[in-house]
C-alpha atoms as a PDB file:
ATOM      1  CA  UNK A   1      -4.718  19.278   5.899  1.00  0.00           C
ATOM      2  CA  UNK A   2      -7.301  16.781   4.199  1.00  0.00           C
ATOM      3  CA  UNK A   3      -5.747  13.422   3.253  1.00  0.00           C
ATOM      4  CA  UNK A   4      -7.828  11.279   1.372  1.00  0.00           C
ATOM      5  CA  UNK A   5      -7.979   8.164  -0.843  1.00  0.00           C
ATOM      6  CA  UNK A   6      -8.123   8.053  -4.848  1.00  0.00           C
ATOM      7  CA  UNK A   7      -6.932   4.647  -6.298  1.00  0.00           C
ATOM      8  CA  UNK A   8      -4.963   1.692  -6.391  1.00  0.00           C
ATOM      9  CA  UNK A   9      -4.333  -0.338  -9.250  1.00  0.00           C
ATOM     10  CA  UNK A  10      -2.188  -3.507  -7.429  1.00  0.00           C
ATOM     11  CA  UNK A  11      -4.204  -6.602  -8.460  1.00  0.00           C
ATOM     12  CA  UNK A  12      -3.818 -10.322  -7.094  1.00  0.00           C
ATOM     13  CA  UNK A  13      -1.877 -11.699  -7.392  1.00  0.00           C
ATOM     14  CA  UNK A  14       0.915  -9.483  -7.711  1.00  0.00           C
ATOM     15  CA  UNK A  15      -0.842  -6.320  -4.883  1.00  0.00           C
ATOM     16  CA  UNK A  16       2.179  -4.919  -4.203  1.00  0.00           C
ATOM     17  CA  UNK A  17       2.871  -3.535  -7.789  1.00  0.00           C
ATOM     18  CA  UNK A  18      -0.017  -1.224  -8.341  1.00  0.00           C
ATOM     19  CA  UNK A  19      -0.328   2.695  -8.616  1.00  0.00           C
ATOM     20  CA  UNK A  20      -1.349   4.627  -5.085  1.00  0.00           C
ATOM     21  CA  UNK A  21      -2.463   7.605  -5.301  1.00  0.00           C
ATOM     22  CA  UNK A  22      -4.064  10.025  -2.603  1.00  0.00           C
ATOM     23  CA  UNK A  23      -5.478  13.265  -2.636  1.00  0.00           C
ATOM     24  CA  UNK A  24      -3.556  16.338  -0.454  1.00  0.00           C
ATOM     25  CA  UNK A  25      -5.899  18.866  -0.199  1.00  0.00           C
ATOM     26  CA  UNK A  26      -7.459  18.399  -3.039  1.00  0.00           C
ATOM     27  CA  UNK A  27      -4.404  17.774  -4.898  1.00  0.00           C
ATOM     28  CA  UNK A  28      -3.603  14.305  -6.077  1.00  0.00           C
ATOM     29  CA  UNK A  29      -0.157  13.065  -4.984  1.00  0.00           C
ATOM     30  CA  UNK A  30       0.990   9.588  -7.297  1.00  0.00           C
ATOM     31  CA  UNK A  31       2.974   7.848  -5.048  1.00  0.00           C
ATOM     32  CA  UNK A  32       6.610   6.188  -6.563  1.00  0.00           C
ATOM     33  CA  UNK A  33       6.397   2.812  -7.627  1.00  0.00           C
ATOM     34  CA  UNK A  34       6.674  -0.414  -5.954  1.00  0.00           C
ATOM     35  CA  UNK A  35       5.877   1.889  -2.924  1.00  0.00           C
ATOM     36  CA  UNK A  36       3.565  -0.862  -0.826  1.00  0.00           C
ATOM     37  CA  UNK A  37       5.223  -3.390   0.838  1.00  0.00           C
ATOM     38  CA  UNK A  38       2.681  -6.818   2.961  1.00  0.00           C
ATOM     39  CA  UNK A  39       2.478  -7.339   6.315  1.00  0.00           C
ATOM     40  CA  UNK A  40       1.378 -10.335   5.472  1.00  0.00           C
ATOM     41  CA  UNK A  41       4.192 -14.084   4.534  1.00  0.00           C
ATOM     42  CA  UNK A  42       3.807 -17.596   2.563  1.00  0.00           C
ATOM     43  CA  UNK A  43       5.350 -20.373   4.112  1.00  0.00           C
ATOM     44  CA  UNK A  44       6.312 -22.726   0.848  1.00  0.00           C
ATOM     45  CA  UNK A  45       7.138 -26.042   3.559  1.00  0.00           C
ATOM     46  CA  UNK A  46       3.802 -25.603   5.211  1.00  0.00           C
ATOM     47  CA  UNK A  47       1.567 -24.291   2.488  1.00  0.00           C
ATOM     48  CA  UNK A  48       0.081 -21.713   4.736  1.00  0.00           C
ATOM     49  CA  UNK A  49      -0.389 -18.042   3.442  1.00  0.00           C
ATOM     50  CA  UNK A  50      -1.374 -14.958   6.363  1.00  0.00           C
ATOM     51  CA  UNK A  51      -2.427 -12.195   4.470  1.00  0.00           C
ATOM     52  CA  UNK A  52      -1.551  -8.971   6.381  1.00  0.00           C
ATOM     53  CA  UNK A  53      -1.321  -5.179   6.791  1.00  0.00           C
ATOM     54  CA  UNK A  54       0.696  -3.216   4.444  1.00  0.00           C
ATOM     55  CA  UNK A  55       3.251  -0.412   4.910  1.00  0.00           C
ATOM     56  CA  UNK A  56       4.464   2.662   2.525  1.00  0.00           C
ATOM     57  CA  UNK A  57       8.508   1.800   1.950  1.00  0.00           C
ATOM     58  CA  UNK A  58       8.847   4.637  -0.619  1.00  0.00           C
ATOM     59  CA  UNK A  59       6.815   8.402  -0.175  1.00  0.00           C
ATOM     60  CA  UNK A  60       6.580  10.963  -2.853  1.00  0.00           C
ATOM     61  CA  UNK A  61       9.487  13.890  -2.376  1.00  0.00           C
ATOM     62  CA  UNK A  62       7.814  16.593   0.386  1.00  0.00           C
ATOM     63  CA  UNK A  63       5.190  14.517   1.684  1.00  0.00           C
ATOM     64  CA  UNK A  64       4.409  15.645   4.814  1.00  0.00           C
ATOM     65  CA  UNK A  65       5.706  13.839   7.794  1.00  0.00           C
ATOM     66  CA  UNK A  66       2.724  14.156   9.916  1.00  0.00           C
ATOM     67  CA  UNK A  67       0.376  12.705   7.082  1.00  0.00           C
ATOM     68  CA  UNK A  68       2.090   9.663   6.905  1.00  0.00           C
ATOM     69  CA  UNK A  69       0.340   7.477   9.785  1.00  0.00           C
ATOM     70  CA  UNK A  70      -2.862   8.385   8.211  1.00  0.00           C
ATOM     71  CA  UNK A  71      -1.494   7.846   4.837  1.00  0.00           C
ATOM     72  CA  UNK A  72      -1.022   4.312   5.923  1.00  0.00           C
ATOM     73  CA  UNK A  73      -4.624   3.940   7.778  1.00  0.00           C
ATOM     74  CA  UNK A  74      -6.107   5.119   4.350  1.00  0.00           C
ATOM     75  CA  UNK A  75      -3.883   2.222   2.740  1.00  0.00           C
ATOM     76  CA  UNK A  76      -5.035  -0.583   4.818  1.00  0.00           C
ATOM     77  CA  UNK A  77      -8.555   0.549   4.687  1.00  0.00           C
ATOM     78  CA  UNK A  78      -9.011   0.360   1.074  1.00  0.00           C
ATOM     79  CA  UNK A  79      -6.644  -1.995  -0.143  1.00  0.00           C
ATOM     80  CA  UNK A  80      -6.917  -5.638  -0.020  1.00  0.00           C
ATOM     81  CA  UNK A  81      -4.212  -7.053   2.241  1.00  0.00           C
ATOM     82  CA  UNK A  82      -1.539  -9.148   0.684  1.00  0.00           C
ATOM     83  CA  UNK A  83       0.275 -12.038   1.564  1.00  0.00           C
ATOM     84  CA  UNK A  84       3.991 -11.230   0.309  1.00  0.00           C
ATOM     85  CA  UNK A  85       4.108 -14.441  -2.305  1.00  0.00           C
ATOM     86  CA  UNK A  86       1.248 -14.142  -3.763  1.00  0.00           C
ATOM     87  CA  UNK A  87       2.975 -13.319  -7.065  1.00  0.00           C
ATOM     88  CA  UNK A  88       5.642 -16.193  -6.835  1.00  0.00           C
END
C-alpha cells in the first residue's frame, strides 16, 4: 500500500484546526476534524513556548492499522510543528 501526503490547511496560529488529508493508493482519505493534536506546550508563568511533534487523536473509519505510524511520519514531515497555545 502507497501512503502519501496531499494537504493541510491548519494555519498559525490555531495548527491544530486544519484539514489533513492523505492519499491511500491513490485514493484521497479526508481525515475527521480536529484530528491533530501538538507535541509541543506554552508555559503562561514563564513565557516559554516548545513547539513539538504532533500526533493523529482521531483516524478516518477503516484506516488501516498498519498505515498509521507512517501516517504520522508523513504528518510531522510536512506540517509545521505546533506549540499547543498558540491559538490562546
Amino acid at each position: 500500500m502507497s501512503l502519501e501526503f496531499v494537504s493541510y490547511d491548519g494555519s498559525y496560529p490555531n495548527l491544530c484546526s486544519g484539514t489533513l488529508v492523505l492519499s491511500l493508493d491513490g485514493k484521497e482519505i479526508t481525515f475527521p476534524a480536529y484530528c491533530l493534536t501538538s507535541g509541543g506546550s506554552t508555559d503562561w508563568e514563564e513565557d516559554e513556548i516548545e513547539e513539538g511533534p504532533w500526533r493523529i487523536d482521531s483516524w478516518p473509519k477503516g484506516f488501516p492499522e498498519e498505515l498509521k505510524a507512517r501516517a504520522v511520519e508523513l504528518v510531522n514531515n510536512h506540517i509545521e510543528w505546533g506549540c499547543c497555545g498558540g491559538c490562546i
